[in-house]
C-alpha atoms as a PDB file:
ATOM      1  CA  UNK A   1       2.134 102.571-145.915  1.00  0.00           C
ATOM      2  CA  UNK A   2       0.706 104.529-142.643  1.00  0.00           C
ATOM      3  CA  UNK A   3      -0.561 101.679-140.468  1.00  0.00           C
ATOM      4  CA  UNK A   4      -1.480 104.295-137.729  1.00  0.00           C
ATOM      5  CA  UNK A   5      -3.470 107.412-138.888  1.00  0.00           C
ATOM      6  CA  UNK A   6      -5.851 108.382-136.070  1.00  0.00           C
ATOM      7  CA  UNK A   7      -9.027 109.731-136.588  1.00  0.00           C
ATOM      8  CA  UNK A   8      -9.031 112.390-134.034  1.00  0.00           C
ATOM      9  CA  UNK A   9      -7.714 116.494-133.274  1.00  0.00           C
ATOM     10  CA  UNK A  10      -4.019 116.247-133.207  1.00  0.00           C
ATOM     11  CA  UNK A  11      -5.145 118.317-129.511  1.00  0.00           C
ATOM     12  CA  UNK A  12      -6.933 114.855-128.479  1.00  0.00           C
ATOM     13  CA  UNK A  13      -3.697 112.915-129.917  1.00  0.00           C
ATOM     14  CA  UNK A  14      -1.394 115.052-127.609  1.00  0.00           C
ATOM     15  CA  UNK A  15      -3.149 113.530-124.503  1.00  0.00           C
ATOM     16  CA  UNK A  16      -2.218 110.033-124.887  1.00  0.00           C
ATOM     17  CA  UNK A  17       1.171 110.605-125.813  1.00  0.00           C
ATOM     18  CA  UNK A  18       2.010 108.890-122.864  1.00  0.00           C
ATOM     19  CA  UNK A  19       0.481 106.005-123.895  1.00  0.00           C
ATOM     20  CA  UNK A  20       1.811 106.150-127.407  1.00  0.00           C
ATOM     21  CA  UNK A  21       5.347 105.828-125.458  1.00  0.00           C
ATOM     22  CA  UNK A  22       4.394 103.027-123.656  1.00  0.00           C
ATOM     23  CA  UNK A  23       3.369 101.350-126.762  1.00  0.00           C
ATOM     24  CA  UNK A  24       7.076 101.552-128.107  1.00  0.00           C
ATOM     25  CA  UNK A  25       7.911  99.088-125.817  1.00  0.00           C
ATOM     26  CA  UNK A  26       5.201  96.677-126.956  1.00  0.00           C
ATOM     27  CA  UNK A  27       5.920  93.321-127.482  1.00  0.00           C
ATOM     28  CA  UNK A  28       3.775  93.516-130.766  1.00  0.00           C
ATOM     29  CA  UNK A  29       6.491  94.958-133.519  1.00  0.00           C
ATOM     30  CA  UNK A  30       3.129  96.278-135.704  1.00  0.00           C
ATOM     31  CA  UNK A  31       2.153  97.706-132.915  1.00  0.00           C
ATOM     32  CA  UNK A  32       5.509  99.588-132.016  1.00  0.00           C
ATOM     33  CA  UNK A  33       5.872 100.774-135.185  1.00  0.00           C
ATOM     34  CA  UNK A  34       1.897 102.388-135.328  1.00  0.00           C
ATOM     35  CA  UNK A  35       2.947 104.172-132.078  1.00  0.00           C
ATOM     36  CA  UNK A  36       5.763 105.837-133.373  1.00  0.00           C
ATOM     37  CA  UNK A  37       4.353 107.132-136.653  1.00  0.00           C
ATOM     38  CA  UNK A  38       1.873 107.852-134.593  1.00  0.00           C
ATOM     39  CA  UNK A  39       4.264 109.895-131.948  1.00  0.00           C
ATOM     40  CA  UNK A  40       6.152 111.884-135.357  1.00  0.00           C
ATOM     41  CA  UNK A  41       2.826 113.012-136.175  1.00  0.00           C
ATOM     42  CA  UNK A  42       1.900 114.656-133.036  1.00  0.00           C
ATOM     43  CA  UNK A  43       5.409 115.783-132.341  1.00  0.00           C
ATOM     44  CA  UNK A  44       4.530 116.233-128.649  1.00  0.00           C
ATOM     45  CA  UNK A  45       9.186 116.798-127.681  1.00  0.00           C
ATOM     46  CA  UNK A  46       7.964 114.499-124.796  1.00  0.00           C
ATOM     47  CA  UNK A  47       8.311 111.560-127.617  1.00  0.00           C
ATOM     48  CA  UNK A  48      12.245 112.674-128.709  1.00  0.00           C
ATOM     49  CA  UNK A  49      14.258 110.420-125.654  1.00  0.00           C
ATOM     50  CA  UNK A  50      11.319 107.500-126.077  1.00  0.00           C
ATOM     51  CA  UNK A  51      12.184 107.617-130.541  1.00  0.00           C
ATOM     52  CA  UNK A  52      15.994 107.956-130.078  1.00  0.00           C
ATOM     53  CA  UNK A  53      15.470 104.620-127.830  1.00  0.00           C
ATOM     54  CA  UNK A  54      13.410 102.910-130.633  1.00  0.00           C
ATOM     55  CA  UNK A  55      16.289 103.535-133.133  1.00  0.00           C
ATOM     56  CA  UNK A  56      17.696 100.173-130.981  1.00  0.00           C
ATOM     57  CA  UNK A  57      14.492  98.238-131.256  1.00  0.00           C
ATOM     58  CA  UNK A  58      14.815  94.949-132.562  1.00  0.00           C
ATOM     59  CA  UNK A  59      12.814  95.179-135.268  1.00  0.00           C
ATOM     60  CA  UNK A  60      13.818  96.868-138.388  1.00  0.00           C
ATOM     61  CA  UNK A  61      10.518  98.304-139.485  1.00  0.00           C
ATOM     62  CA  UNK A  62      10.013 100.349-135.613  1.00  0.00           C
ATOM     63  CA  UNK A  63      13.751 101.789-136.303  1.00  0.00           C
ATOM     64  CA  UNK A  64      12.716 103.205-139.674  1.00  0.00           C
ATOM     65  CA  UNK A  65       9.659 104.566-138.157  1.00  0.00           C
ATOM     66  CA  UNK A  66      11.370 105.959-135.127  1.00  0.00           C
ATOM     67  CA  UNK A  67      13.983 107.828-137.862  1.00  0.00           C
ATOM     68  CA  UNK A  68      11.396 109.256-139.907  1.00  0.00           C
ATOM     69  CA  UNK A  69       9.400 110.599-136.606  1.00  0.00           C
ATOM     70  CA  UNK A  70      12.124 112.222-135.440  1.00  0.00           C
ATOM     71  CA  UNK A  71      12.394 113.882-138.406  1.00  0.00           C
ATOM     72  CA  UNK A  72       9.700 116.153-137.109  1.00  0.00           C
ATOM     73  CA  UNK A  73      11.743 117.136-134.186  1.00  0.00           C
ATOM     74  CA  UNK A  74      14.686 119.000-135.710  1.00  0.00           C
ATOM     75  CA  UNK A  75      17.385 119.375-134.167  1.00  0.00           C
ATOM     76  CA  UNK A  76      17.211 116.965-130.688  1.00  0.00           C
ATOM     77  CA  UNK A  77      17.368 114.033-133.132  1.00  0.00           C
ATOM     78  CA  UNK A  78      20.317 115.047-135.469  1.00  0.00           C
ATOM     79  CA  UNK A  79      22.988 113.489-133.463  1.00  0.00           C
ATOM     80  CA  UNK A  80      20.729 109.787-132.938  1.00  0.00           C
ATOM     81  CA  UNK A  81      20.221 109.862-136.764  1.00  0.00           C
ATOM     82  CA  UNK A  82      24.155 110.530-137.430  1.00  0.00           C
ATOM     83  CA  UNK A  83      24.452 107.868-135.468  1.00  0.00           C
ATOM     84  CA  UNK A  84      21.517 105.751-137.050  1.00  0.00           C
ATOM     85  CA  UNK A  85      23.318 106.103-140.524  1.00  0.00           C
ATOM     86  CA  UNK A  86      25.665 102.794-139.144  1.00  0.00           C
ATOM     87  CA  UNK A  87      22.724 101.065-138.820  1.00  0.00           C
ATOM     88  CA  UNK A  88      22.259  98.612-142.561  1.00  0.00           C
ATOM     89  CA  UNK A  89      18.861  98.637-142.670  1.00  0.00           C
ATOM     90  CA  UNK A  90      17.828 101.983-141.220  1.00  0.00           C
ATOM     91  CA  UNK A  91      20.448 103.927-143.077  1.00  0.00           C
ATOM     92  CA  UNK A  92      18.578 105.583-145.989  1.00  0.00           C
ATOM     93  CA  UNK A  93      15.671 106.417-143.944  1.00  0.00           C
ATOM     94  CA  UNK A  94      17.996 108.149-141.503  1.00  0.00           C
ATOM     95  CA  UNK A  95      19.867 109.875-144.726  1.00  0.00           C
ATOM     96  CA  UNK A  96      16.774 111.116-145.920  1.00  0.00           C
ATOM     97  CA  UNK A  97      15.548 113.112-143.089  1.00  0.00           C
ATOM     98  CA  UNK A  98      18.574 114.400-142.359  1.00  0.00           C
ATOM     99  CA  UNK A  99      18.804 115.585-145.766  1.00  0.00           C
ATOM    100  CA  UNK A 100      15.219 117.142-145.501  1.00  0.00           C
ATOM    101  CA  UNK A 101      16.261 118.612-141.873  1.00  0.00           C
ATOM    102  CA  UNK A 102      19.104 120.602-144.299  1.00  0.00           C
ATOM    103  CA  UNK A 103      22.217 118.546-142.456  1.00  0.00           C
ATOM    104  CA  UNK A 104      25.672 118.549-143.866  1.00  0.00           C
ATOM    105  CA  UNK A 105      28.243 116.595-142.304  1.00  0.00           C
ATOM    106  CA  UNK A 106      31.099 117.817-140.541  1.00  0.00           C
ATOM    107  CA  UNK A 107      33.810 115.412-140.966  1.00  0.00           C
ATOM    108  CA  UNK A 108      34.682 113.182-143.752  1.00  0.00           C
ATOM    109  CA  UNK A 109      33.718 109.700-141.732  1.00  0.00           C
ATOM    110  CA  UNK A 110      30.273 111.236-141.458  1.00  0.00           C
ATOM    111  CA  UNK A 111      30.063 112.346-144.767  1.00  0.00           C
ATOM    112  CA  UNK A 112      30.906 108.970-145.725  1.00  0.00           C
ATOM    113  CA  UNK A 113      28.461 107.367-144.052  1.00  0.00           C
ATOM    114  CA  UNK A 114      26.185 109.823-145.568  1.00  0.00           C
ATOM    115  CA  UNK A 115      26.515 109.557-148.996  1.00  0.00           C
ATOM    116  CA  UNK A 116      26.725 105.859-149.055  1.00  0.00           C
ATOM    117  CA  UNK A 117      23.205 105.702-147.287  1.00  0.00           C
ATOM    118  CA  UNK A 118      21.961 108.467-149.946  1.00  0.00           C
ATOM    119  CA  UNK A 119      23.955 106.055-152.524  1.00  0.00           C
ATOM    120  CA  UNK A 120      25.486 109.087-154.559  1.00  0.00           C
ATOM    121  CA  UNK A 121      28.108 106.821-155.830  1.00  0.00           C
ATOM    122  CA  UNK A 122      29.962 109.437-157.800  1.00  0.00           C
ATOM    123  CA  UNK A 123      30.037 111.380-154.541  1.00  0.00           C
ATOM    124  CA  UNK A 124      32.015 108.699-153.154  1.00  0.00           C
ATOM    125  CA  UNK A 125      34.303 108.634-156.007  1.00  0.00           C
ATOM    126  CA  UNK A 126      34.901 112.093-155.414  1.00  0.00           C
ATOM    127  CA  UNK A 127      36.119 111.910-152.037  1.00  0.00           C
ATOM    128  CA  UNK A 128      38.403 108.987-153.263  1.00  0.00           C
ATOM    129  CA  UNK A 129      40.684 106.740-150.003  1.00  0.00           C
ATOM    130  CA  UNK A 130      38.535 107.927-147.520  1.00  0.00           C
ATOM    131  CA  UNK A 131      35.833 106.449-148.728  1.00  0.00           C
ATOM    132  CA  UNK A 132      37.234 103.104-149.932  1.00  0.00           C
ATOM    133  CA  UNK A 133      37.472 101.345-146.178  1.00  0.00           C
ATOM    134  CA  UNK A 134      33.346 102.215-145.652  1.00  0.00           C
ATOM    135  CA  UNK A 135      32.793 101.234-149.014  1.00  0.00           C
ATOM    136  CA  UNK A 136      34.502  97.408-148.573  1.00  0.00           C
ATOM    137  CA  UNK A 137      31.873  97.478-145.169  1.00  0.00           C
ATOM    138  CA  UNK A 138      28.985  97.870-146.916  1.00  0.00           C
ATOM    139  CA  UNK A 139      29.306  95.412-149.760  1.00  0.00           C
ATOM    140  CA  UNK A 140      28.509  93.115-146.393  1.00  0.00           C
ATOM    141  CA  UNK A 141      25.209  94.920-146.582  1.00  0.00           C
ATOM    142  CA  UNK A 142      22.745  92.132-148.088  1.00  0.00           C
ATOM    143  CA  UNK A 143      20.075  93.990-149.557  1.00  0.00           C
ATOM    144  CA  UNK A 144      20.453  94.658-153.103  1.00  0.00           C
END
């Protein structure tokens, strides 16, 4: 569910991107989370430092939105989604973009992290020990 989708020129949107920044630091979460769907959609790279900051917020719904915005930034936001894919409850959005943005891993910790946020189990089977010491981790995770 969008809960920003403006109804103007993504050339008007680009002018108030500055305000769209200030909004991530909001004390309203709904209102966080607008700007930064809001800020992937323009993809102004003036947004990249202010979405790799709002992979910290507080609130678990702005974090997901600041992964999948900076999705539409390539490859500034590859190393703050690598590093998003610790994060419990932002892990499969981060996964998923950088699966879309083409990413492979490049070590087997990472690749770890990876697949577990993807869940390819028999990935993970695969890659056998390494995996087992993440694995124990996130049976903490409490989602189902």
């Amino acid at each position: 569910m969008r809960l920003f989708k403006p109804n103007v020129t993504k050339m008007e949107a680009a002018k108030d991107v500055n305000g769209l920044i200030k909004a991530l630091k909001d004390s309203d979460r709904w209102i966080r989370r607008a700007a930064a769907e809001a800020l992937g959609g323009i993809g102004d790279a003036r947004a990249v430092e202010p979405l790799i900051q709002a992979l910290k917020d507080r609130d678990v719904d702005v974090r997901k939105a600041a992964a999948n915005a900076l999705g539409k930034f390539g490859k500034p936001a590859v190393r703050p989604l690598i590093r998003a894919l610790k994060d419990m409850d932002v892990r499969k959005a981060a996964a998923g973009v950088l699966q879309k943005l083409g990413w492979q891993p490049d070590s087997t910790a990472t690749k770890v992290s990876y697949l577990i946020a993807l869940e390819e189990w028999d990935e993970l089977v695969k890659l056998g020990e390494p995996a087992v010491e993440s694995l124990i981790e996130a049976l903490k995770d409490t989602t189902w």
